[in-house]
Structure formats: structure tokens, C-alpha cells
N, C-alpha and C. Protein backbone atom coordinates (compact mmCIF):
# COMPACT_ATOMS: atom_id res chain seq x y z
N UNK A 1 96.56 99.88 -71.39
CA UNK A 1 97.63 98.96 -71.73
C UNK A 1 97.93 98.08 -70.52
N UNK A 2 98.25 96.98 -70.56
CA UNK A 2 98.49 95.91 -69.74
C UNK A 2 99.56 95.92 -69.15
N UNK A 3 100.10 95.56 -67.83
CA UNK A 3 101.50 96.01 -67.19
C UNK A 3 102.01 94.82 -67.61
N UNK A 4 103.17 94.52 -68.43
CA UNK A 4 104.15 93.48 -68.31
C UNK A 4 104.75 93.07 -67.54
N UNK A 5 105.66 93.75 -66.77
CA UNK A 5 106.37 93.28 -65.27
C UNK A 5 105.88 93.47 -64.26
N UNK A 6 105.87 92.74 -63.61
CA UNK A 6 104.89 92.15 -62.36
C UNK A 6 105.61 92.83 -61.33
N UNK A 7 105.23 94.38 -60.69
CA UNK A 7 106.12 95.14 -59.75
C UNK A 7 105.75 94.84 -58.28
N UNK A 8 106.43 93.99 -57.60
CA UNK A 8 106.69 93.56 -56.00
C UNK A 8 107.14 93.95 -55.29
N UNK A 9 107.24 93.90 -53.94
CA UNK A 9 107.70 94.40 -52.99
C UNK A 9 108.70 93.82 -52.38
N UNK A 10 108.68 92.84 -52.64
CA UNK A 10 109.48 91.35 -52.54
C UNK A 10 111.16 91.34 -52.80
N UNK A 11 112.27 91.08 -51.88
CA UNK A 11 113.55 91.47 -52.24
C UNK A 11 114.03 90.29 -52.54
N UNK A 12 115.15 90.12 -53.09
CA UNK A 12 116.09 89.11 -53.56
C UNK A 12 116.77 88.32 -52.10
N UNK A 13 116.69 87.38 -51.94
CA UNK A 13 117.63 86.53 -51.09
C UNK A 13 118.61 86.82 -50.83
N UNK A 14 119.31 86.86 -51.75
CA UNK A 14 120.30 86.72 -52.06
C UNK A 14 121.22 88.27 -51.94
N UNK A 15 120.93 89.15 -53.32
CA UNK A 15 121.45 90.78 -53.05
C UNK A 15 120.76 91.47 -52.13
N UNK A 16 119.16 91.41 -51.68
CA UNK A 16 118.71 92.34 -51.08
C UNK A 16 117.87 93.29 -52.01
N UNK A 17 118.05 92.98 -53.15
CA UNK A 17 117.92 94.09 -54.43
C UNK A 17 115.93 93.87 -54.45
N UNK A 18 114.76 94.90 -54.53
CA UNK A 18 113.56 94.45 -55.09
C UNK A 18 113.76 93.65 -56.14
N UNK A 19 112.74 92.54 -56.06
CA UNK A 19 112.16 91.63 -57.35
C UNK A 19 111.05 92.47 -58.19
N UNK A 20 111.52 92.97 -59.36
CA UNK A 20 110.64 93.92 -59.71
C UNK A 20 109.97 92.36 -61.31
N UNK A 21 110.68 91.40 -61.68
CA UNK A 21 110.36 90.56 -62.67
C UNK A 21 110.26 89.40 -61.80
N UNK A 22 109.52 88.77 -61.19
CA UNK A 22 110.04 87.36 -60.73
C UNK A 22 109.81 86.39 -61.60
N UNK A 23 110.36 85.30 -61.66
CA UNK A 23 111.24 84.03 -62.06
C UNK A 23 109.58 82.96 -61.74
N UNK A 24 108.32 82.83 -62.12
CA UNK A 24 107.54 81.80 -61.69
C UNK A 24 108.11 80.29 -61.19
N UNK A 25 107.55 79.37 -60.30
CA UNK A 25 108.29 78.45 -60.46
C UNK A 25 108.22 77.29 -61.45
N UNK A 26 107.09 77.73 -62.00
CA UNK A 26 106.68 76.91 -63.59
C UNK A 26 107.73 77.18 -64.38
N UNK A 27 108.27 78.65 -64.80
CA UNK A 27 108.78 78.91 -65.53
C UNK A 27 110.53 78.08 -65.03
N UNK A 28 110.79 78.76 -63.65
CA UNK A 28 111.65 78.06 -63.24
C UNK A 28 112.44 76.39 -63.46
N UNK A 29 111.29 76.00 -62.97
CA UNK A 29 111.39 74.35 -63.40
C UNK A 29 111.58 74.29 -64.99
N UNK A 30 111.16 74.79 -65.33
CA UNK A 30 110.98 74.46 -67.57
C UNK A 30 112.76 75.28 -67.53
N UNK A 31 113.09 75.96 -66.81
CA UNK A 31 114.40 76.31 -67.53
C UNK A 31 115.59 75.54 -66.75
N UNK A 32 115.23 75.23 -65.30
CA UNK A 32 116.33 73.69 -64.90
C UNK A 32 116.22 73.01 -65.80
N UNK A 33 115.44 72.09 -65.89
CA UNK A 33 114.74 70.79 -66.99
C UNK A 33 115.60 71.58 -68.44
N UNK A 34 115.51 72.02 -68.78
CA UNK A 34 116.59 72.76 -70.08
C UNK A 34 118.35 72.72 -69.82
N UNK A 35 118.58 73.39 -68.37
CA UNK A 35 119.92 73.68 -68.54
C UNK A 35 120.19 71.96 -67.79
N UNK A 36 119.67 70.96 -67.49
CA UNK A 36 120.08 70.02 -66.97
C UNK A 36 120.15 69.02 -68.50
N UNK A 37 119.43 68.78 -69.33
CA UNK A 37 119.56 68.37 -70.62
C UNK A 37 120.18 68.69 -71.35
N UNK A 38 121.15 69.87 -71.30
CA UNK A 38 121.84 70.45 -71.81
C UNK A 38 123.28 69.86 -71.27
N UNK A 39 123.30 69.69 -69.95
CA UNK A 39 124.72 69.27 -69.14
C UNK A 39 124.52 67.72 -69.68
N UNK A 40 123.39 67.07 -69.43
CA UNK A 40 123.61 65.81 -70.19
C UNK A 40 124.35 65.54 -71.87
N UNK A 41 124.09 66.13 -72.48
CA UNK A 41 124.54 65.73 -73.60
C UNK A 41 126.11 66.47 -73.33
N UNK A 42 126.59 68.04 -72.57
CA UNK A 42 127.71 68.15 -72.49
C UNK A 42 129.02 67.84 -71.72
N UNK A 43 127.83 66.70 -70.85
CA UNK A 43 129.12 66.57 -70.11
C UNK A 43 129.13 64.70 -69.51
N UNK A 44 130.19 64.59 -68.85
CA UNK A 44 130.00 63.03 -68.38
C UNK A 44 129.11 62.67 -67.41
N UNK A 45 128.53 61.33 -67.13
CA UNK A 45 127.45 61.00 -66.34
C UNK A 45 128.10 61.55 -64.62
N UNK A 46 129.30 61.35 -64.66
CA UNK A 46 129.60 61.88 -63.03
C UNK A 46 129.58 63.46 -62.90
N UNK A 47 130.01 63.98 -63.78
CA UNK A 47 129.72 65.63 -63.43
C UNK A 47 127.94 65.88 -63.57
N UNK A 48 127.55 65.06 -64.47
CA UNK A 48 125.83 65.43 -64.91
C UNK A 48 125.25 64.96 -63.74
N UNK A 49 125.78 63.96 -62.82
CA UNK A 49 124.88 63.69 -61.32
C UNK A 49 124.96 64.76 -60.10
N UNK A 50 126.47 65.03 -60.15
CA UNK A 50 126.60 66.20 -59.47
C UNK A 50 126.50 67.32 -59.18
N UNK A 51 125.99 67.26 -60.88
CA UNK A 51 125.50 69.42 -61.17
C UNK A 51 123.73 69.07 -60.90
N UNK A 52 123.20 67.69 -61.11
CA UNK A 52 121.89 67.81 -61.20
C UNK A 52 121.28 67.95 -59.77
N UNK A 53 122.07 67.16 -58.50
CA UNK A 53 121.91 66.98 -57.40
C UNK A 53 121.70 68.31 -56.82
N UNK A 54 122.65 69.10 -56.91
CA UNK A 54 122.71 70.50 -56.48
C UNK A 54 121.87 71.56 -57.44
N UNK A 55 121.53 71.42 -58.58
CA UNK A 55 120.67 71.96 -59.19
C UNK A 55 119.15 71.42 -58.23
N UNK A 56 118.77 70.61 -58.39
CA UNK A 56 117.66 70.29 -57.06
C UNK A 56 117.31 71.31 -56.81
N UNK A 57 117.91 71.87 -55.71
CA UNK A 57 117.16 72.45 -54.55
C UNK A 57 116.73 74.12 -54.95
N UNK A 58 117.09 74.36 -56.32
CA UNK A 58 116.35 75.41 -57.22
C UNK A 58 114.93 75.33 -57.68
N UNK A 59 114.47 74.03 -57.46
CA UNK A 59 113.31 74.02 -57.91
C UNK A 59 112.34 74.01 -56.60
N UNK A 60 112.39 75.12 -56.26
CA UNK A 60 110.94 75.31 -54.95
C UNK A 60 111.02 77.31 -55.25
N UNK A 61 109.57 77.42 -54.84
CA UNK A 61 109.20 78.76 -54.77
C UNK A 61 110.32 79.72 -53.74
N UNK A 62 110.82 80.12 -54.42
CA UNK A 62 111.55 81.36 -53.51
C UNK A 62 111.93 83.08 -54.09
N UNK A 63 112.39 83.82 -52.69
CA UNK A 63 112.69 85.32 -53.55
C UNK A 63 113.99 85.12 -53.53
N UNK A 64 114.28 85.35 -55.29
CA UNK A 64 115.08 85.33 -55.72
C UNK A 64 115.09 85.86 -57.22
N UNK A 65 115.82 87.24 -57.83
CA UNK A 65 116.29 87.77 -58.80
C UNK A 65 116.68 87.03 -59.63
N UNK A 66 116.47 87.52 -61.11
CA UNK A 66 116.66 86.47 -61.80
C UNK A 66 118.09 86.18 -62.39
N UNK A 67 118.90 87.42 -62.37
CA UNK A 67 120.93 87.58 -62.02
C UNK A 67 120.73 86.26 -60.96
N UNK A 68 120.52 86.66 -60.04
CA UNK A 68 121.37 85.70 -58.77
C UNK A 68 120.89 84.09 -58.84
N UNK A 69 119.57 84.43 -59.63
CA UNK A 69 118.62 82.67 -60.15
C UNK A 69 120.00 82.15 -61.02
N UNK A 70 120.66 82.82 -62.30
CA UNK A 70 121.28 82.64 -63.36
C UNK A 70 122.76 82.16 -62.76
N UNK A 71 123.21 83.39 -61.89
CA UNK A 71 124.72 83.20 -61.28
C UNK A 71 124.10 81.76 -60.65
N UNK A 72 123.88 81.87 -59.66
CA UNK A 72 123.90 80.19 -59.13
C UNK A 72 124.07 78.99 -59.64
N UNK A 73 122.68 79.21 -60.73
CA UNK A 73 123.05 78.06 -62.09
C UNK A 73 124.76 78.04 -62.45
N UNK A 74 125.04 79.04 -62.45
CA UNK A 74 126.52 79.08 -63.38
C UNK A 74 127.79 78.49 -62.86
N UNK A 75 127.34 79.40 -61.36
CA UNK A 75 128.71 79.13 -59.89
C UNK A 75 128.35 77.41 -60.16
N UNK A 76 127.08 76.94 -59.51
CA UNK A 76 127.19 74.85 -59.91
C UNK A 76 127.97 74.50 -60.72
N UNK A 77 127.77 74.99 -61.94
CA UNK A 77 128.08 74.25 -62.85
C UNK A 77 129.85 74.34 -63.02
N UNK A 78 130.20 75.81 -62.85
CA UNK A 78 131.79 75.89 -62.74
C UNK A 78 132.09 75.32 -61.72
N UNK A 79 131.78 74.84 -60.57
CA UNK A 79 132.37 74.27 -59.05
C UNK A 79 132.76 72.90 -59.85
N UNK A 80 131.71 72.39 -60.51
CA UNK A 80 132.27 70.99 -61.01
C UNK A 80 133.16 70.75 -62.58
N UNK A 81 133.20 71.44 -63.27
CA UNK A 81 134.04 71.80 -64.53
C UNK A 81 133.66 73.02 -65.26
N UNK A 82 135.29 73.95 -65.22
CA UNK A 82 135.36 75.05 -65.13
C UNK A 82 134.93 75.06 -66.91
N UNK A 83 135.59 74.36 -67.81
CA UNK A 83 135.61 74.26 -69.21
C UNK A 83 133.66 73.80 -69.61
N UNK A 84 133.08 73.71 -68.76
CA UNK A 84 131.48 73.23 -68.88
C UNK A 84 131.01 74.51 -68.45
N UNK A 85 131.65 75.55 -67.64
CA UNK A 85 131.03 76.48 -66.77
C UNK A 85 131.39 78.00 -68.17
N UNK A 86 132.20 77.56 -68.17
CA UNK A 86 132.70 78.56 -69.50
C UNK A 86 131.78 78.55 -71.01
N UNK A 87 131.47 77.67 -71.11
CA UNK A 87 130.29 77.22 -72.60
C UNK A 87 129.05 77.44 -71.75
N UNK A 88 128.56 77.50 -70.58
CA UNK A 88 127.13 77.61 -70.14
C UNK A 88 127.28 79.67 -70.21
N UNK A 89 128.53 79.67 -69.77
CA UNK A 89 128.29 81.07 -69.67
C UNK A 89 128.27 82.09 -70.75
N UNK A 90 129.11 81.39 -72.07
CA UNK A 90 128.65 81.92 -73.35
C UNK A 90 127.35 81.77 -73.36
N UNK A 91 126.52 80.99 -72.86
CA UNK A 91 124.74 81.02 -73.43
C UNK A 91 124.25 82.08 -72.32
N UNK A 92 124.56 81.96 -71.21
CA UNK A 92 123.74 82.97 -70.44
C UNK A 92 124.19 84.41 -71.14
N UNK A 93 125.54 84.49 -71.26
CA UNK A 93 125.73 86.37 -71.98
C UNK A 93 124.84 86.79 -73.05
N UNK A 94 123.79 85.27 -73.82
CA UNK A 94 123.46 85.71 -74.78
C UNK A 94 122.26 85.47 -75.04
N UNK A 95 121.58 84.74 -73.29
CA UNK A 95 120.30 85.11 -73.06
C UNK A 95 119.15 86.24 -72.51
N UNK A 96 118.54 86.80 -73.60
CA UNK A 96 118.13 87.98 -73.03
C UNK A 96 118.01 89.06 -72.31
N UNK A 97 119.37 88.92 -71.77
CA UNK A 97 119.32 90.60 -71.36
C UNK A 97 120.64 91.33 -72.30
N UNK A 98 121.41 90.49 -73.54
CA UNK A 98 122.03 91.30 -74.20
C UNK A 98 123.49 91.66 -73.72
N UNK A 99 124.07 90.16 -72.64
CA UNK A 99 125.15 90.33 -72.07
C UNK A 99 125.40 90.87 -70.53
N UNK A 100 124.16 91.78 -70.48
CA UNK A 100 124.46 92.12 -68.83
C UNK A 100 123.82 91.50 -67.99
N UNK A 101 123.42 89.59 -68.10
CA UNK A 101 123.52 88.77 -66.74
C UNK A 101 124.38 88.69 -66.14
N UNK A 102 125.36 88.38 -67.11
CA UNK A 102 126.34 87.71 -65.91
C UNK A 102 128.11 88.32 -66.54
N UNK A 103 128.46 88.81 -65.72
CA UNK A 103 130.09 89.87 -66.10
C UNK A 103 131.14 88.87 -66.27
């Protein structure tokens, strides 16, 4: 049988925690490019420049968990409107891990 999760040695940036799933940066980029098209249609052109600017610098190869990949996305997006950060975070509770991304 084929191993599904890709087991590394590799720790998180961020917690310290092993990267036992990492985040490709293909995959990475295809899910900015999503949550940034998403802020476009939900939000105004001045918050959508400001979440995109700082969204940026997510798109390069790094160790980083895919919680602390998700929180980051989230912390951006609430720094610039809390009521935009609140509707992104209903979608993350109810992206694949079943509520326990993000508390």
C-alpha cells in the first residue's frame, strides 16, 4: 500500500511542531489564488489590496504546518476587517479537518 502522508523531519516555523503533511507550494499558490478571489468578490477594492499585499509573501517555499499556513491566512484577513475575518473563518472550520483548524 502506498504511504499517503509524506512523513518529514522538517518542523513548523512557526510552532516548532514536525511537518508530518506539508502544504506543496503548487498546492499552496492554487489555494492563495482561491482565498484572494474570494476576498475580491467579498470585500472592497481597499481592503482586497491590503489583504492581497500581505497575502504575497505566502507564496514561496517554506516550513510551515498547515494550522499555522491557515491561522495566518485568517489573522490577515481579520487585521483588516474583523466582519470579513469572521465569514473566512466559518469556511476554514469547515475545511477538512472537521472544525479542528482553527478554535
Amino acid at each position: 500500500m502506498k504511504q499517503v502522508e509524506e512523513d518529514t523531519s522538517e518542523k513548523c516555523i512557526i510552532c516548532n511542531w514536525p511537518i508530518n503533511r506539508k502544504i506543496s507550494l503548487e498546492k499552496s499558490k492554487k489555494f492563495l489564488k482561491g482565498v484572494k478571489e474570494w476576498i475580491k468578490k467579498n470585500a472592497n477594492k481597499e481592503i482586497y489590496k491590503k489583504v492581497e499585499k500581505e497575502l504575497n509573501f505566502l507564496e514561496k517555499e517554506m516550513n510551515i504546518c498547515r494550522y499555522d499556513f491557515f491561522r495566518i491566512i485568517k489573522e490577515i484577513i481579520e487585521s483588516k476587517n474583523k466582519k470579513l475575518g469572521r465569514k473566512f473563518n466559518t469556511i476554514l472550520k469547515a475545511f477538512d479537518f472537521e472544525g479542528s483548524l482553527v478554535s
